[in-house]
N, C-alpha and C. Protein backbone atom coordinates (compact mmCIF):
# COMPACT_ATOMS: atom_id res chain seq x y z
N UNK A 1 -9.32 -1.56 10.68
CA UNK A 1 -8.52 -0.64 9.90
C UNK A 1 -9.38 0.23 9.01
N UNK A 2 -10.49 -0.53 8.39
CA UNK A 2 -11.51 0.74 7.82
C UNK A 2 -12.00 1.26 8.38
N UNK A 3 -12.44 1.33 9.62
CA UNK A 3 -13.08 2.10 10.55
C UNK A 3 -12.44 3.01 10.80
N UNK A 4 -11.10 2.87 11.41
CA UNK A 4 -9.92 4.42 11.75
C UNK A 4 -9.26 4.57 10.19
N UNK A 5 -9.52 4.50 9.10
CA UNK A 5 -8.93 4.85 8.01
C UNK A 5 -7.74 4.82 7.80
N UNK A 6 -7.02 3.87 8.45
CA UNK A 6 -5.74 3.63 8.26
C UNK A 6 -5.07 2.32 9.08
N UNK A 7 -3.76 2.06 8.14
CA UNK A 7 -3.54 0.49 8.74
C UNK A 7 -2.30 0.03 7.73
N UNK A 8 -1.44 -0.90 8.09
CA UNK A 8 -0.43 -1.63 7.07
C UNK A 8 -0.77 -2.86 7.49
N UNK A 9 -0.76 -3.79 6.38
CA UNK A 9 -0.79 -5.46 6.21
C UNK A 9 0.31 -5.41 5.58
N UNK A 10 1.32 -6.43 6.41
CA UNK A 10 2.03 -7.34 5.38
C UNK A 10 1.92 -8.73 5.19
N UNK A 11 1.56 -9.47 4.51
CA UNK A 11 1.47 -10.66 4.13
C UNK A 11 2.79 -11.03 4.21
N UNK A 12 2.83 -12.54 3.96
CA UNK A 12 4.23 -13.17 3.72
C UNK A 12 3.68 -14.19 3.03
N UNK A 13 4.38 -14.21 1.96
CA UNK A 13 3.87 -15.27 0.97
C UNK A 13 5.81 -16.20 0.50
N UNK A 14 6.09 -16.31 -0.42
CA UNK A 14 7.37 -16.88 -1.07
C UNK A 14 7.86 -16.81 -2.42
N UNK A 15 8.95 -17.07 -2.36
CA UNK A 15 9.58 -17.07 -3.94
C UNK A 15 8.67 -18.15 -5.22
N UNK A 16 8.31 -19.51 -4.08
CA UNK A 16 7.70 -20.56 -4.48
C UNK A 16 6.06 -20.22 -5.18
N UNK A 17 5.81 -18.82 -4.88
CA UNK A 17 4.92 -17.96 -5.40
C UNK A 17 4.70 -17.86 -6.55
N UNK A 18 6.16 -17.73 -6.89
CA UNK A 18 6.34 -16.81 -8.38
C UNK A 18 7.19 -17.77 -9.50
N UNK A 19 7.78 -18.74 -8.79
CA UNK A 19 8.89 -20.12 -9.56
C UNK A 19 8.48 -21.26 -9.27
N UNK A 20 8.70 -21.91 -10.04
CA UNK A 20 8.71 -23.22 -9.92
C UNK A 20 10.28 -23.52 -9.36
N UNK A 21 10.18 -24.00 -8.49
CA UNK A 21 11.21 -24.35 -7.21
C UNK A 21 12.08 -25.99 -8.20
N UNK A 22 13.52 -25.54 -8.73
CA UNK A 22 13.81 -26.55 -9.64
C UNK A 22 14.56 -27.60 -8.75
N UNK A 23 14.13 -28.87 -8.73
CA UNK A 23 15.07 -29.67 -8.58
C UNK A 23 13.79 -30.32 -7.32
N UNK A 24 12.50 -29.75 -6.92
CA UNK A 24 12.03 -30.02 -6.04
C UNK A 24 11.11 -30.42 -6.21
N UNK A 25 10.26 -31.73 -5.97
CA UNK A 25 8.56 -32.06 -6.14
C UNK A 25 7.28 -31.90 -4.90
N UNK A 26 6.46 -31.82 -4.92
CA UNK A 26 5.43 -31.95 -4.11
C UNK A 26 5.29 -30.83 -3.78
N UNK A 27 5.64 -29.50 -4.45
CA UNK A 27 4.78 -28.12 -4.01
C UNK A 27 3.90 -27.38 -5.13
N UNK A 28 3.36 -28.18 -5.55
CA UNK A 28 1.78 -27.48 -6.52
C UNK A 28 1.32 -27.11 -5.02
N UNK A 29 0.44 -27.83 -4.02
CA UNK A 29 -0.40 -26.66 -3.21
C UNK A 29 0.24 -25.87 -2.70
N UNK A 30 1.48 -25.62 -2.44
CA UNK A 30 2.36 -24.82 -1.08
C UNK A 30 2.54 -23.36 -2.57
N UNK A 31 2.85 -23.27 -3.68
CA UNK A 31 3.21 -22.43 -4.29
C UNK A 31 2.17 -22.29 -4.88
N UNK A 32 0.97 -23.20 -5.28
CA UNK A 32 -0.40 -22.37 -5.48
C UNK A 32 -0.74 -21.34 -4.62
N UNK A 33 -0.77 -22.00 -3.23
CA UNK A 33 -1.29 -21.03 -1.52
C UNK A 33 -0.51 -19.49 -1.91
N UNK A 34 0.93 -19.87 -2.08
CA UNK A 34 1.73 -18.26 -2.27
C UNK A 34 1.35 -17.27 -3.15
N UNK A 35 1.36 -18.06 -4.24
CA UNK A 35 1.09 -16.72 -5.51
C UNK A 35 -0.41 -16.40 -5.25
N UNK A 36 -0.92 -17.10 -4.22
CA UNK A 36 -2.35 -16.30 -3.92
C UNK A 36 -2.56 -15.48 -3.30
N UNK A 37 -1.26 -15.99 -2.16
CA UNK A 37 -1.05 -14.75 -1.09
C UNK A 37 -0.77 -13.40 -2.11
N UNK A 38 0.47 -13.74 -2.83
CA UNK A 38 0.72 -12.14 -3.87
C UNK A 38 0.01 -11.75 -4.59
N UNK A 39 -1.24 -11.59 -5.21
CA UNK A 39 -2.03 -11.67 -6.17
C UNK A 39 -3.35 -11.49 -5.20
N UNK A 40 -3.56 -11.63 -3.98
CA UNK A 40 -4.52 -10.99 -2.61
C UNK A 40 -3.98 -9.31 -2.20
N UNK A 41 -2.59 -9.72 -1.83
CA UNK A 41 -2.22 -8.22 -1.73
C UNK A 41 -2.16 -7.32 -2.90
N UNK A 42 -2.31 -7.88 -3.94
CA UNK A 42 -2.28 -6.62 -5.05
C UNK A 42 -3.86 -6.46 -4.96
N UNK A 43 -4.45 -7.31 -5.04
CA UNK A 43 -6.38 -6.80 -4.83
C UNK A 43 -7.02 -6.23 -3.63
N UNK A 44 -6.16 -6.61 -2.27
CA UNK A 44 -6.46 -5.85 -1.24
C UNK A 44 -5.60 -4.58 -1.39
N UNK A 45 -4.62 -4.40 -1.75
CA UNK A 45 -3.55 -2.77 -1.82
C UNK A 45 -5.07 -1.91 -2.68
N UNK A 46 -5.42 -2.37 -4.07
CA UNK A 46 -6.20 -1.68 -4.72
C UNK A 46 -7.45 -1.48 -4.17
N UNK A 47 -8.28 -2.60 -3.11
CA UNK A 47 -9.84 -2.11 -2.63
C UNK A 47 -9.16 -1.42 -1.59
N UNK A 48 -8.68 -1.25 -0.66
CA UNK A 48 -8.18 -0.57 0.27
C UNK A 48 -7.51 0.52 0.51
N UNK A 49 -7.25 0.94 -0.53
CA UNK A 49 -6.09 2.11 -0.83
C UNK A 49 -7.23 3.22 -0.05
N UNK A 50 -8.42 3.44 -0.58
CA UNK A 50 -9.08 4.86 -0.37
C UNK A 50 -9.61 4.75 1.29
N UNK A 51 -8.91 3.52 1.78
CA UNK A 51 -9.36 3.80 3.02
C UNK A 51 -7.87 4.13 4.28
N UNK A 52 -6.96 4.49 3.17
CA UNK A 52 -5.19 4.58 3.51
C UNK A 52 -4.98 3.53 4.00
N UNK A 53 -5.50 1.96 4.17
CA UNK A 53 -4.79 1.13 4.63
C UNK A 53 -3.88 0.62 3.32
N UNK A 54 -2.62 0.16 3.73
CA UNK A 54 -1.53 -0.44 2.58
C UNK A 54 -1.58 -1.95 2.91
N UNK A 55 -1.00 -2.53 2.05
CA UNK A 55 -1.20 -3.86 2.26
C UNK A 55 -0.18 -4.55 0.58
N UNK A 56 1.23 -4.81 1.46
CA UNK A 56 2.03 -5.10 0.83
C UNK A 56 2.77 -6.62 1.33
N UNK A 57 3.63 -7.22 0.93
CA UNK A 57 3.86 -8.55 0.47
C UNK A 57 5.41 -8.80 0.60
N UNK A 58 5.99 -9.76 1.88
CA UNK A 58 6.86 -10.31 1.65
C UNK A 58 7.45 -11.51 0.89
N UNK A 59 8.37 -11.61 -0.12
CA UNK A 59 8.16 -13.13 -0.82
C UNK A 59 10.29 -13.47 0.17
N UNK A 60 10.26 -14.28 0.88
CA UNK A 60 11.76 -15.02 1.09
C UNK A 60 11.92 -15.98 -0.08
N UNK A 61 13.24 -16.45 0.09
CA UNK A 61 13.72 -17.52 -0.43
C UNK A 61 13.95 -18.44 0.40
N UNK A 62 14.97 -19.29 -0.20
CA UNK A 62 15.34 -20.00 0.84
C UNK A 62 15.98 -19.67 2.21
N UNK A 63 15.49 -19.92 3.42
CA UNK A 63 15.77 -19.23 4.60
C UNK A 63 15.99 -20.50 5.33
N UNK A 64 16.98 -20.27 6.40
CA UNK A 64 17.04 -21.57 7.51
C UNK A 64 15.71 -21.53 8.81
N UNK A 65 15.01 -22.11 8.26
CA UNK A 65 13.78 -22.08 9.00
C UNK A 65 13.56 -23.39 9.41
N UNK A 66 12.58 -24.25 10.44
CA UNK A 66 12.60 -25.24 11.10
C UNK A 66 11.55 -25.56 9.45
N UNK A 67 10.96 -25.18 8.95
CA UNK A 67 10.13 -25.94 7.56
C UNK A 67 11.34 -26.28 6.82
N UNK A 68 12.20 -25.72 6.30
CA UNK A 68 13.68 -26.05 5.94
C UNK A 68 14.51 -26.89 6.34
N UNK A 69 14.50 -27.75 7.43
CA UNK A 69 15.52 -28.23 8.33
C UNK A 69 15.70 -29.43 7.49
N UNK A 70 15.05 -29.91 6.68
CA UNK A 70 15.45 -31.25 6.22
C UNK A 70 16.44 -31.07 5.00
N UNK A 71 15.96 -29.94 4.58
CA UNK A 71 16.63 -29.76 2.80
C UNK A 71 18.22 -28.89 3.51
N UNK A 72 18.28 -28.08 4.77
CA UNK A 72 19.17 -27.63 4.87
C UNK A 72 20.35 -28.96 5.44
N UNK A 73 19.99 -29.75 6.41
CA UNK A 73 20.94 -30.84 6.55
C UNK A 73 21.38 -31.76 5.87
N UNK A 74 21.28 -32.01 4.37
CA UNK A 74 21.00 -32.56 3.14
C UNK A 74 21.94 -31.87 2.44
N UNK A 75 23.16 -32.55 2.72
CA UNK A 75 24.61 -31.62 1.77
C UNK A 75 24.59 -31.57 0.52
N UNK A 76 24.20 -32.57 -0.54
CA UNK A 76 23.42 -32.36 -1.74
C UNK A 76 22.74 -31.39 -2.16
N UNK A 77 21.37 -31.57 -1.34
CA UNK A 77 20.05 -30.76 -1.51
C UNK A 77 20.94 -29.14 -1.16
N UNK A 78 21.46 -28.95 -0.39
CA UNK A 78 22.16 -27.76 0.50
C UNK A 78 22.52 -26.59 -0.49
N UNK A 79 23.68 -27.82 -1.13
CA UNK A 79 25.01 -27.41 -2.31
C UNK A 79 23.54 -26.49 -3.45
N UNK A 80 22.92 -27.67 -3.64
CA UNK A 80 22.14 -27.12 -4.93
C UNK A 80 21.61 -25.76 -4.83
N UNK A 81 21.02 -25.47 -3.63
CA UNK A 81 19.91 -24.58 -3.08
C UNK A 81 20.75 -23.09 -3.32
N UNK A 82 21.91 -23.31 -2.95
CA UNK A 82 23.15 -22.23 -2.49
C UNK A 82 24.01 -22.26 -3.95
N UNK A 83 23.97 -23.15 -4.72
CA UNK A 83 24.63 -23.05 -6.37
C UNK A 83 23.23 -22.14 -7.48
N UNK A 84 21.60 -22.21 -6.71
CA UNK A 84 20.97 -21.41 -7.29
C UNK A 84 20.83 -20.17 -6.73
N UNK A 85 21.51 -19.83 -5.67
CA UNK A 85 21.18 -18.21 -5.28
C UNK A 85 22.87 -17.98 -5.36
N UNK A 86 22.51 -16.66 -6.28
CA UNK A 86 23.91 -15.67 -6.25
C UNK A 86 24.79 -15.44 -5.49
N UNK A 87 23.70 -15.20 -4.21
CA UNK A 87 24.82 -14.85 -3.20
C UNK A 87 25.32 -15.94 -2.51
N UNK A 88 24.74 -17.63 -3.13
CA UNK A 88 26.08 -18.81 -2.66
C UNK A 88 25.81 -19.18 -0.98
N UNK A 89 24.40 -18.62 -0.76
CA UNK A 89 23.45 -19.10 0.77
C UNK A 89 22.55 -18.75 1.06
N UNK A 90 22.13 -19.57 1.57
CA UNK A 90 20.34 -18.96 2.22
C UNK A 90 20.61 -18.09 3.38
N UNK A 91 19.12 -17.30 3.14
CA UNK A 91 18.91 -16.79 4.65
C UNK A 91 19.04 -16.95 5.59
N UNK A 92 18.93 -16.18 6.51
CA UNK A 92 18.77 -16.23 7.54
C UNK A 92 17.04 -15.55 7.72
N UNK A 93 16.24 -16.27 9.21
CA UNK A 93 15.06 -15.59 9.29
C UNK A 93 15.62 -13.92 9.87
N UNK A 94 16.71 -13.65 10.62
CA UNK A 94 16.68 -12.24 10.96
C UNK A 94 16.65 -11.37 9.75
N UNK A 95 17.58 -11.60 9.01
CA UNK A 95 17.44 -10.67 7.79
C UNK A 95 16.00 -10.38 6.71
N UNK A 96 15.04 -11.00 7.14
CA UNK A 96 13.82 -10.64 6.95
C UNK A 96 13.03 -9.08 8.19
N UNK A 97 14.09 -8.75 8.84
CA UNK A 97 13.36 -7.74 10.16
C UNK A 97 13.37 -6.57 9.62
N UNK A 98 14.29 -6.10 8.95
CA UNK A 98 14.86 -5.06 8.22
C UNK A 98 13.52 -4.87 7.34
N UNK A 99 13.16 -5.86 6.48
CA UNK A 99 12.41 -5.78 5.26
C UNK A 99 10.51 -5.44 6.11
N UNK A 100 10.93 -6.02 7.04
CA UNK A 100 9.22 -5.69 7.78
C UNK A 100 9.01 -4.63 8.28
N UNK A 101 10.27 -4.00 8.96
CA UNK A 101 10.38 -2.71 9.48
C UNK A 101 9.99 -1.85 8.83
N UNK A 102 10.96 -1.78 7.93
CA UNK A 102 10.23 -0.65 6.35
C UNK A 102 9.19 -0.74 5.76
N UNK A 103 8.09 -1.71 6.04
CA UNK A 103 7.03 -1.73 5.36
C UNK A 103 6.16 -1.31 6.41
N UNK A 104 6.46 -1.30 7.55
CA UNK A 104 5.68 -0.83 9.01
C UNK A 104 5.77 0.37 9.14
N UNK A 105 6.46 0.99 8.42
CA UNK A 105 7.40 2.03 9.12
C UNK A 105 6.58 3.29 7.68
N UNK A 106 7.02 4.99 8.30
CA UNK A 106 6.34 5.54 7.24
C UNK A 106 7.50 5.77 5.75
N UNK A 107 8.42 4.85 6.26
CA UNK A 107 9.54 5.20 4.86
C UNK A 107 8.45 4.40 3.59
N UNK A 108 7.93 3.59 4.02
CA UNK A 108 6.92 3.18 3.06
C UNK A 108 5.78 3.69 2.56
N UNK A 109 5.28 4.90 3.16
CA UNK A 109 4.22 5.74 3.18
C UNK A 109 3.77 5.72 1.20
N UNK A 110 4.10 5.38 0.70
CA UNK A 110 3.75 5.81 -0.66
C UNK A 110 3.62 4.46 -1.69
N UNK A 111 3.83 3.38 -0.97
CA UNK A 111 4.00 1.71 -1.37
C UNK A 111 3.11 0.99 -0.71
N UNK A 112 2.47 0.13 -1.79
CA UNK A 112 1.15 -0.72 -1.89
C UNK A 112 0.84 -1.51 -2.96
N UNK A 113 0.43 -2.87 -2.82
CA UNK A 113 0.43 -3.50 -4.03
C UNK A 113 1.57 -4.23 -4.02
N UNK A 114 2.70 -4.29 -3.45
CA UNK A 114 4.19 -4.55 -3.60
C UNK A 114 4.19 -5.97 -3.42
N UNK A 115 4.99 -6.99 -3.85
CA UNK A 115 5.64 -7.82 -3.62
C UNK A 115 7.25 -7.55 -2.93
N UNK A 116 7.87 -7.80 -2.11
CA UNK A 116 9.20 -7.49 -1.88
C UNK A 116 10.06 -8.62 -1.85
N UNK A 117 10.97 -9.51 -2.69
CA UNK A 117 11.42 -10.15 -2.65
C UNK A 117 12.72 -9.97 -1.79
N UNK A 118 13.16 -11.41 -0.96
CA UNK A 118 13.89 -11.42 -0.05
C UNK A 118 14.75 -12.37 -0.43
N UNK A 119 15.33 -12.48 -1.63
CA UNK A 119 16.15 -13.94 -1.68
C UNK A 119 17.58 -14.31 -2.40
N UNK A 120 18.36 -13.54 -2.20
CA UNK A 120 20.05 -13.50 -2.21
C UNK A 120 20.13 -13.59 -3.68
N UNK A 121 18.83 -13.27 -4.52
CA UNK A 121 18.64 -12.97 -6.08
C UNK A 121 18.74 -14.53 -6.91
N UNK A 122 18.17 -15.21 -5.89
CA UNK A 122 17.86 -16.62 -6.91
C UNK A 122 16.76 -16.13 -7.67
N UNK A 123 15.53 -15.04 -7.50
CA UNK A 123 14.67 -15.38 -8.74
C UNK A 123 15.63 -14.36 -9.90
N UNK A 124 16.41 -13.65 -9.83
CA UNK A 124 17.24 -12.86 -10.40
C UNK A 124 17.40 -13.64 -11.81
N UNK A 125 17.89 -15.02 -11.65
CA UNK A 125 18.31 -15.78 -12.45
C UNK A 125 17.67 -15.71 -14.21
């Protein structure tokens, strides 16, 4: 991408990035790894900019993903997950396509550095 002077990265990092995930234990490394991912793309958006590559940042929430499958079959764990996001459910992985498109795409032409949160406004809270 520095060679042809141009290029988009999107990372995918998580909400678990930016929160401490309440009600949940054992992710110090998994949400250390994230907020590194977000905090890479803001230092790669800035060394990279003068070479027009962008390099911006998906964060999801909770999404029904096979890493998910245990906390989603877990009517407890479920209730809770969906009583902390607004919109009262998790994702879906399609509704992340939309959000990649536009960052691929030149509607983004002027965005870099970005985090884009994807998560029915649980970090809203």
């Amino acid at each position: 991408m520095i060679k042809q002077k141009s290029g988009r990265i999107i990372n995918v990092a998580s909400i678990s990035g930016m929160i401490v995930n309440k009600g949940q234990e054992g992710l110090a490394l998994f949400s250390s790894a994230k907020a590194g991912v977000i905090l890479l793309t803001k230092v790669l958006a800035i060394e990279w900019a003068k070479y027009n590559i962008q390099v911006n940042c998906i964060s999801p929430g909770y999404m029904r993903t096979a890493a998910m499958k245990e906390l989603v079959e877990d009517p407890v764990m479920y209730q809770k997950l969906t009583d902390l996001t607004p919109m009262g459910r998790i994702g879906e992985p399609d509704e992340l396509r939309g959000v990649i498109v536009f960052l691929a795409s030149d509607a983004s032409s002027f965005m870099t550095g970005h985090n884009l949160v994807v998560d029915g406004g649980h970090t809203a809270w």
